[in-house]
Protein backbone atom coordinates (compact mmCIF):
# COMPACT_ATOMS: atom_id res chain seq x y z
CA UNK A 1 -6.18 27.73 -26.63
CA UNK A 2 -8.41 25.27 -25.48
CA UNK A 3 -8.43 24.04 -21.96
CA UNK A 4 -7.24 20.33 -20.94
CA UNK A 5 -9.69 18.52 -19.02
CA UNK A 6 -7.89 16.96 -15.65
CA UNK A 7 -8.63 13.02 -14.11
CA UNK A 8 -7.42 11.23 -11.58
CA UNK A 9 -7.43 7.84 -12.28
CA UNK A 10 -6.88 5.11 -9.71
CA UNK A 11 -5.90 1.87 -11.54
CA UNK A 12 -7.28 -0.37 -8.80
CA UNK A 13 -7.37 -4.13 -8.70
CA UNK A 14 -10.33 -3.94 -7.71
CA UNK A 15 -12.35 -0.94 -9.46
CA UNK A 16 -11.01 1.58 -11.68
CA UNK A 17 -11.56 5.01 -9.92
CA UNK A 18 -11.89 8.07 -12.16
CA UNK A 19 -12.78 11.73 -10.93
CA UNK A 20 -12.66 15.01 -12.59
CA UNK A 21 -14.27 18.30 -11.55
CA UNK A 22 -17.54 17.03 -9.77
CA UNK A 23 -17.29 13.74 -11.74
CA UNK A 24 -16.76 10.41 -10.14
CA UNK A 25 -16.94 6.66 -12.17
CA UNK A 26 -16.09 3.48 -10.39
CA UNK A 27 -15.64 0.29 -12.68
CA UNK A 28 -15.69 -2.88 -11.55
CA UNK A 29 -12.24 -4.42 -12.83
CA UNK A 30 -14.46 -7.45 -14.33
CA UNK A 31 -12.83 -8.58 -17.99
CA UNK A 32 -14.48 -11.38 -19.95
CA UNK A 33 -13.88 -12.65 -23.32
CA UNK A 34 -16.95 -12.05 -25.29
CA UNK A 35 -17.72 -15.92 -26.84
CA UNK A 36 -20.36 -14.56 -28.91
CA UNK A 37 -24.60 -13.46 -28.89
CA UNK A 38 -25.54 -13.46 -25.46
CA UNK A 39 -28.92 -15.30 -24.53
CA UNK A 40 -31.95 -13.45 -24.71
CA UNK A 41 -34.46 -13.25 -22.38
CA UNK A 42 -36.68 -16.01 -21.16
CA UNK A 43 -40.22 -16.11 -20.44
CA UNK A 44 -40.52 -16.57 -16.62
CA UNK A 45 -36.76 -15.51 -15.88
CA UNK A 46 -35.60 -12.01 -15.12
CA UNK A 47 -32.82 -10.36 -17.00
CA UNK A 48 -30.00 -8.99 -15.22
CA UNK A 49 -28.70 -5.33 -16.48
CA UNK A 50 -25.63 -6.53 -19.50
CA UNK A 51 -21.88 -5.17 -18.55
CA UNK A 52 -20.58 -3.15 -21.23
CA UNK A 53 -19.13 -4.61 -24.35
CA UNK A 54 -15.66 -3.04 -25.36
CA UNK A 55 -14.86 -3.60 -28.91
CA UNK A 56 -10.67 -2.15 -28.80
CA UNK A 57 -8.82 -0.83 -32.09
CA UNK A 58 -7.43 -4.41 -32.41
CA UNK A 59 -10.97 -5.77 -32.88
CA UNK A 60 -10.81 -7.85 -29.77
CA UNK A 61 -13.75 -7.44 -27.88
CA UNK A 62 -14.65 -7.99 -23.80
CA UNK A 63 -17.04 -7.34 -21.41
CA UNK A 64 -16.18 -5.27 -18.38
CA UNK A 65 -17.67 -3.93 -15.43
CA UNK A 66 -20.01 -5.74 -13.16
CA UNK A 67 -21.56 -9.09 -14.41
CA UNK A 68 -18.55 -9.45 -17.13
CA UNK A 69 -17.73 -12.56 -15.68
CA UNK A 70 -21.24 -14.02 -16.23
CA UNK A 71 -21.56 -12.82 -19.93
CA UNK A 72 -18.13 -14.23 -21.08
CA UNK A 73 -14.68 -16.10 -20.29
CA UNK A 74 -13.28 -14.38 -16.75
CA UNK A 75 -9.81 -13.05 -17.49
CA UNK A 76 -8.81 -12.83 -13.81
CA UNK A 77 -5.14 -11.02 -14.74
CA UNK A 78 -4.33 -9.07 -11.05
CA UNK A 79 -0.68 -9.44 -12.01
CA UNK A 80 1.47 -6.08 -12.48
CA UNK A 81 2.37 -6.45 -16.55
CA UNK A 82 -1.19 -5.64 -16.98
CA UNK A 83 -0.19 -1.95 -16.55
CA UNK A 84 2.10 -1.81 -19.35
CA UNK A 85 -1.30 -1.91 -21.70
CA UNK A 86 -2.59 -5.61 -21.58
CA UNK A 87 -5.62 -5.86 -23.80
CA UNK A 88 -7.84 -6.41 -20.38
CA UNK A 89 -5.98 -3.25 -18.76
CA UNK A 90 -7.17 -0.98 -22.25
CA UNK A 91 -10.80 -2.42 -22.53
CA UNK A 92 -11.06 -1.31 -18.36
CA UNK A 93 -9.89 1.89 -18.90
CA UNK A 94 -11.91 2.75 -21.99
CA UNK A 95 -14.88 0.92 -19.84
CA UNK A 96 -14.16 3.89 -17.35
CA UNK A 97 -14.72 6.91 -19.98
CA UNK A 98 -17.17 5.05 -21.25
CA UNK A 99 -19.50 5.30 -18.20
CA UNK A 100 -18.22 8.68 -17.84
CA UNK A 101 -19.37 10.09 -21.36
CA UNK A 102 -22.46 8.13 -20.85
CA UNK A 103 -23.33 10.03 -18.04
CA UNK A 104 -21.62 13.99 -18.85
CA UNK A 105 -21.71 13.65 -22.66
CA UNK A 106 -18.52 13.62 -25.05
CA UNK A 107 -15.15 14.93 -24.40
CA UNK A 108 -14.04 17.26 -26.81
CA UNK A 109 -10.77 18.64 -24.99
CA UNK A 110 -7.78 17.30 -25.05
CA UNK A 111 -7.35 15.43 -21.14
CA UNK A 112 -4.34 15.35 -18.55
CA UNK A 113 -4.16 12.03 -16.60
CA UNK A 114 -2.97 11.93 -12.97
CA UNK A 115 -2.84 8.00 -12.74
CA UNK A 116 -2.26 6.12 -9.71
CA UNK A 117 -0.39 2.62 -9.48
CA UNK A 118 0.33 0.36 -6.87
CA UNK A 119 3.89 0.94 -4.90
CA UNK A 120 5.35 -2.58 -6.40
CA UNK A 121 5.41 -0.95 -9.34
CA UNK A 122 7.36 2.04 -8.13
CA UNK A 123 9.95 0.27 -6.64
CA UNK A 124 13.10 -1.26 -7.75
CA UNK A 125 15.12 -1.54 -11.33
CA UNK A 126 11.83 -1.54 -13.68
CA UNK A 127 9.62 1.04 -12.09
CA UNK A 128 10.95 3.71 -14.68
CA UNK A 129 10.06 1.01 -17.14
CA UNK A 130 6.54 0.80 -15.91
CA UNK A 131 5.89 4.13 -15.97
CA UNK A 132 7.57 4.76 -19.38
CA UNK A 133 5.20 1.89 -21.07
CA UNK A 134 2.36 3.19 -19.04
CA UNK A 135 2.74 6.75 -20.49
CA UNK A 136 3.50 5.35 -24.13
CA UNK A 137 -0.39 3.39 -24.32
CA UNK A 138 -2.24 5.95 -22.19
CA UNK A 139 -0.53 9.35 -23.60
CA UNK A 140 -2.56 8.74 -27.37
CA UNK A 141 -5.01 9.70 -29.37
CA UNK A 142 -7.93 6.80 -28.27
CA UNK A 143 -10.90 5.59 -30.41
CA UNK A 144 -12.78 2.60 -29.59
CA UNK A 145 -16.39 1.18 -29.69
CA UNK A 146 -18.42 0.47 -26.32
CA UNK A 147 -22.48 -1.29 -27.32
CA UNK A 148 -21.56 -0.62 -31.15
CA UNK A 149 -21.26 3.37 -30.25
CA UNK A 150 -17.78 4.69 -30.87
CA UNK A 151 -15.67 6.91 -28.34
CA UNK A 152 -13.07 9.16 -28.49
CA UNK A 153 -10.45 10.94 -26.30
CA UNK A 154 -6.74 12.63 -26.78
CA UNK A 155 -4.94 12.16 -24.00
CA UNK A 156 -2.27 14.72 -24.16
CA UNK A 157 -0.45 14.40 -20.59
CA UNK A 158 -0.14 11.50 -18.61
CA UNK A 159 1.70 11.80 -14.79
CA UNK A 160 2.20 9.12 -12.58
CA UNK A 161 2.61 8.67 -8.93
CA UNK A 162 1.97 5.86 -5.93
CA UNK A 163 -2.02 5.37 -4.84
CA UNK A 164 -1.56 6.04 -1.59
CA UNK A 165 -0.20 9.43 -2.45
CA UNK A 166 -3.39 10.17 -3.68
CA UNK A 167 -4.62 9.23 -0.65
CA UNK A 168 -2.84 12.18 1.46
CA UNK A 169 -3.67 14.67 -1.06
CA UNK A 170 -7.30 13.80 -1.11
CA UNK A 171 -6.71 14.67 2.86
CA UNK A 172 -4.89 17.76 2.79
CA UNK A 173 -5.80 20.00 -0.37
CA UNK A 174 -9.41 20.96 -1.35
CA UNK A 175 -11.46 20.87 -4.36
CA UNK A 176 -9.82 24.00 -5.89
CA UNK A 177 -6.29 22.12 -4.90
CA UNK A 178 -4.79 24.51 -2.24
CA UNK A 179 -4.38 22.82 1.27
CA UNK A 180 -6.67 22.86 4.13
CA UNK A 181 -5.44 25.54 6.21
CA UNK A 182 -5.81 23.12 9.40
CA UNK A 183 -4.52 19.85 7.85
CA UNK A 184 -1.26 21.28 6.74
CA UNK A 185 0.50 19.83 9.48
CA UNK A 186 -0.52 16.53 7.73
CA UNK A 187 1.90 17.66 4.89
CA UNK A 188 4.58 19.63 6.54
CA UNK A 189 5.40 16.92 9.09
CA UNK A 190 5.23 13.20 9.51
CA UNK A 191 1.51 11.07 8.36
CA UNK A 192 1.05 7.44 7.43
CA UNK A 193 -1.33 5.89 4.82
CA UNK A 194 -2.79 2.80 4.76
CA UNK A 195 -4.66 1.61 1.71
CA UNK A 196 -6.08 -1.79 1.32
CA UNK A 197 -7.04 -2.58 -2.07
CA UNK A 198 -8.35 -5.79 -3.98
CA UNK A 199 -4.59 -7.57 -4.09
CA UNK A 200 -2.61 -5.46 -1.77
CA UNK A 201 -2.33 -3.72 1.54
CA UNK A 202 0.16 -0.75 1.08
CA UNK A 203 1.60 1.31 3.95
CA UNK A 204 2.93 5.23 3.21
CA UNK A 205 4.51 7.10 5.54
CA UNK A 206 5.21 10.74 4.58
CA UNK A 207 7.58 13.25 6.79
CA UNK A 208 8.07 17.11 5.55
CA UNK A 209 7.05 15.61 1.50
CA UNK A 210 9.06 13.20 1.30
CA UNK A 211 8.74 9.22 1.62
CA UNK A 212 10.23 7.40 4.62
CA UNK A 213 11.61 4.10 2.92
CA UNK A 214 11.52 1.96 5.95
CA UNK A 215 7.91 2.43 6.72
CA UNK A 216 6.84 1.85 3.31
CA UNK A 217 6.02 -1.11 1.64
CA UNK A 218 2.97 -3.52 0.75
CA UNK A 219 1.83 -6.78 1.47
CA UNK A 220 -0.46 -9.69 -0.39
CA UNK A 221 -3.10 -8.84 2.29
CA UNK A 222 -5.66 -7.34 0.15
CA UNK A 223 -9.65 -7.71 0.02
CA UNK A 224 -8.34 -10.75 -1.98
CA UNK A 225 -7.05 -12.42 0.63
CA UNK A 226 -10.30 -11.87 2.70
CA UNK A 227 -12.36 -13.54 -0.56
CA UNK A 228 -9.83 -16.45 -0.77
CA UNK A 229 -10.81 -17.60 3.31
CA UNK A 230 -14.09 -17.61 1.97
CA UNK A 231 -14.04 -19.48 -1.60
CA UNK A 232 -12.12 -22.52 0.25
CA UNK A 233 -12.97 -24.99 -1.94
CA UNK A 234 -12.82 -22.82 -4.85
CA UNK A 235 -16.57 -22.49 -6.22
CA UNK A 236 -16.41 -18.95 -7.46
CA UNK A 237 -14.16 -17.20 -9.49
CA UNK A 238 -12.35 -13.48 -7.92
CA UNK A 239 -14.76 -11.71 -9.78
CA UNK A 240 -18.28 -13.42 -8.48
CA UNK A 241 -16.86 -13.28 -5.22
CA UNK A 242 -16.13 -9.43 -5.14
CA UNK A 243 -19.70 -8.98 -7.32
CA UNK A 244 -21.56 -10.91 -4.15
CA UNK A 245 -19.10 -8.60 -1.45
CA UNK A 246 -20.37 -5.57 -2.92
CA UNK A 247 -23.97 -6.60 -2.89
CA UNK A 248 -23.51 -7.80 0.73
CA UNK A 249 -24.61 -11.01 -0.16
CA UNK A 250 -21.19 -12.77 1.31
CA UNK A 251 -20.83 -14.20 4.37
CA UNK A 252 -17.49 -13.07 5.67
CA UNK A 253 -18.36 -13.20 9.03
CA UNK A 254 -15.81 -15.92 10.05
CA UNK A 255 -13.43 -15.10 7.27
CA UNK A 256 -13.14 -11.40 8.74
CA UNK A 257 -11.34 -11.82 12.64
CA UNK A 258 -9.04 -13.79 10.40
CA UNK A 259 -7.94 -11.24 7.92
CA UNK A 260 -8.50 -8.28 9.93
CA UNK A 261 -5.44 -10.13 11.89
CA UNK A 262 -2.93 -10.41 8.96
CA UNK A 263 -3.89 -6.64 7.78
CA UNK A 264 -2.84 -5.73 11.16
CA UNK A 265 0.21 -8.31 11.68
CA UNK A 266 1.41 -6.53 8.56
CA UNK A 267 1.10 -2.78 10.07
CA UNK A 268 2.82 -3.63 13.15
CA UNK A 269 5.64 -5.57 11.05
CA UNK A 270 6.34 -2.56 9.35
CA UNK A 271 5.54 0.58 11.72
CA UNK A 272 5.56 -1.24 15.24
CA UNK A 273 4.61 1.19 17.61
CA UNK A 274 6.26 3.76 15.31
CA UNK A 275 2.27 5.31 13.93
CA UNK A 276 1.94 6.81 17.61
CA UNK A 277 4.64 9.21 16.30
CA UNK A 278 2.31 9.74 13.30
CA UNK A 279 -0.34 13.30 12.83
CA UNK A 280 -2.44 11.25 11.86
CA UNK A 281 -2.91 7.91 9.72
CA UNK A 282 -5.46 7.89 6.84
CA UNK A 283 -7.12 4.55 5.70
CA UNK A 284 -8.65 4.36 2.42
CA UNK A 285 -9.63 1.59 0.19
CA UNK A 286 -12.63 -0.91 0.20
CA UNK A 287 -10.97 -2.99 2.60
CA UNK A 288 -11.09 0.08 5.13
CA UNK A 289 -14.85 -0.13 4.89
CA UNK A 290 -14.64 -4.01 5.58
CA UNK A 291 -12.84 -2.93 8.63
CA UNK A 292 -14.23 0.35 9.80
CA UNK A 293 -15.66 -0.73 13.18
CA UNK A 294 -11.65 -1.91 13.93
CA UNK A 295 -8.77 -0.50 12.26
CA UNK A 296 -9.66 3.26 13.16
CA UNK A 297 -9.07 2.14 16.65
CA UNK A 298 -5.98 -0.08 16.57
CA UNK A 299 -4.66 3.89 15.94
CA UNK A 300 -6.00 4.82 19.05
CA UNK A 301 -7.78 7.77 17.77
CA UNK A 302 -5.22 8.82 15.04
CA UNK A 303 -6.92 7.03 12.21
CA UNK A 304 -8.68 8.53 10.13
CA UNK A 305 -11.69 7.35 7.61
CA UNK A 306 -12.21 9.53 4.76
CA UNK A 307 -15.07 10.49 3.90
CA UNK A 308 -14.99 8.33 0.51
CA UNK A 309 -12.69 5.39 1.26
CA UNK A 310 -13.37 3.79 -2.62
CA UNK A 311 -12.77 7.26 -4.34
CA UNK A 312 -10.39 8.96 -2.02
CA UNK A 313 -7.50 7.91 -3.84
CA UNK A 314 -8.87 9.39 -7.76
CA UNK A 315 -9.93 12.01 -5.87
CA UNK A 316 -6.95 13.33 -4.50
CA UNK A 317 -4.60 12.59 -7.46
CA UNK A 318 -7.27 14.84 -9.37
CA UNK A 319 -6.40 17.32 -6.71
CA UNK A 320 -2.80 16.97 -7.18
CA UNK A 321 -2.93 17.65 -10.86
CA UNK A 322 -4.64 21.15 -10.19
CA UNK A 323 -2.18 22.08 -6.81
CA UNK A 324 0.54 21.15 -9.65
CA UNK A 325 -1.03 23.12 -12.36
CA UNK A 326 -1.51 25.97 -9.82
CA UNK A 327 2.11 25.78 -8.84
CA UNK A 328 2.86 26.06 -12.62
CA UNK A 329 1.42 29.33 -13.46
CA UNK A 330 2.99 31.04 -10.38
């Protein structure tokens, strides 16, 4: 029988995370329309290094990752129907194995998906729905064309779950997915999560496995927010913003105080004083980096950085899928 091949996948705003077994891709959620030949280069100008071009089954073809948005027509769609298989949402995620073939070679074996979504689209009447239509595009038999080379992966087993759950398994199991002998507390009794991503900020809290309602919940306070004080009179688009954050070639020095206040008006709306109850509170997501010389401290000593803030949450849904697989077999 041949073995599946398991991947986390965090379906970020931001960045599509993927990890496997010592593999890690990050893809810039940049979609463009491609408008046709690109312009060659100039005598006396540099050339910048081309995004990838994604040509999907439908023939419609994009450019994704980072510099997407200066090769074609932005398609800036951070709205949740994207996850139910928008055209933009399939050319990111075949971007993702794209870079990740390009760098390990191809995948022959069939692959089990561990994907992670934002908790909006958990909660309420249509999260089975979004789950359902997530599993019915992803779950498939994929072929597609990235540069004019073609791809091609069989996804055989697609499970879903929240992002920040990712996040506490990331914390408490290791890379053979059994738990961390002294951060088993962190499962067995009561840990928050705080994850700020590109559009939202999303608060966990877990007690004994299970969710506590009232302290979860998420809030429009994303790295988003933090790019929108800057682009005030609306110069850039999301993507050129987020290309010149990650370059650290945007001032956010007076946009920062300001945001780092409504990320932490939103904590205390929802917890109060409650995280002092907490083992510990884990903060992953690029806007934990933006505010690593703060937010660890508003915890007084409880919060805790990973180690990979960006990854951390593809990570630790890879875990998952082998603590599950483990718990299978026995």
């Amino acid at each position: 029988m041949t073995e599946t091949m398991n991947f986390g996948l965090d379906l970020g705003m931001g960045a599509l995370k993927l990890h496997g077994n010592q593999q890690s891709i990050q893809l810039i959620s940049q979609v463009a329309v491609n408008n046709g030949p690109l312009v060659g280069r100039m005598l006396g100008l540099g050339s910048s290094r081309l995004p990838l071009r994604i040509a999907l089954p439908s023939r419609s073809t994009f450019f994704v990752d980072s510099g997407a948005h200066d090769s074609g027509r932005p398609v800036e769609n951070l709205s949740m129907d994207r996850f139910a298989g928008s055209p933009e949402m399939l050319a990111l995620f075949y971007g993702a194995f794209t870079r990740l073939i390009q760098r390990s070679g191809d995948i022959s074996q069939p692959v089990s998906i561990t994907c992670g979504l934002p908790l909006d689209t958990l909660s309420g009447e249509e999260a089975r729905t979004t789950v359902e239509s997530i599993q019915r595009w992803m779950k498939a038999d994929h072929i597609w064309k990235a540069n004019d080379q073609e791809n091609h992966l069989n996804v055989t087993e697609v499970r879903v779950t929240s992002q920040p759950a990712g996040a506490l398994f990331d914390y408490v199991l290791d890379d053979e997915g059994k738990i961390v002998p002294e951060r088993r507390s962190a499962y067995t009794q009561e840990v928050g999560i705080v994850s700020i991503g590109m559009n939202t900020t999303e608060l966990l809290v877990v007690r004994e496995k299970v969710p506590v309602q009232r302290f979860t919940g998420a809030s429009t306070t994303g790295v988003r927010r933090l790019l929108e004080l800057v682009n005030g009179q609306q110069l850039y688009s999301l993507g050129e913003l987020d290309t010149l954050l990650r370059a650290n070639k945007l001032d956010i020095s007076q946009a920062l105080p300001i945001w780092e206040r409504e990320v932490t008006g939103e904590i205390e709306k929802r917890w109060g004083k409650a995280w002092r109850r907490f083992t510990a509170v884990i903060l992953v997501g690029g806007g934990a980096i933006l505010l690593k010389n703060s937010l660890p401290y508003f915890f007084n000593g409880k919060g805790i950085l990973t180690d990979d803030p960006v990854q951390s949450i593809a990570r630790g849904l890879w875990k998952l899928s082998l603590f599950q697989n483990h718990n299978r077999k026995n």
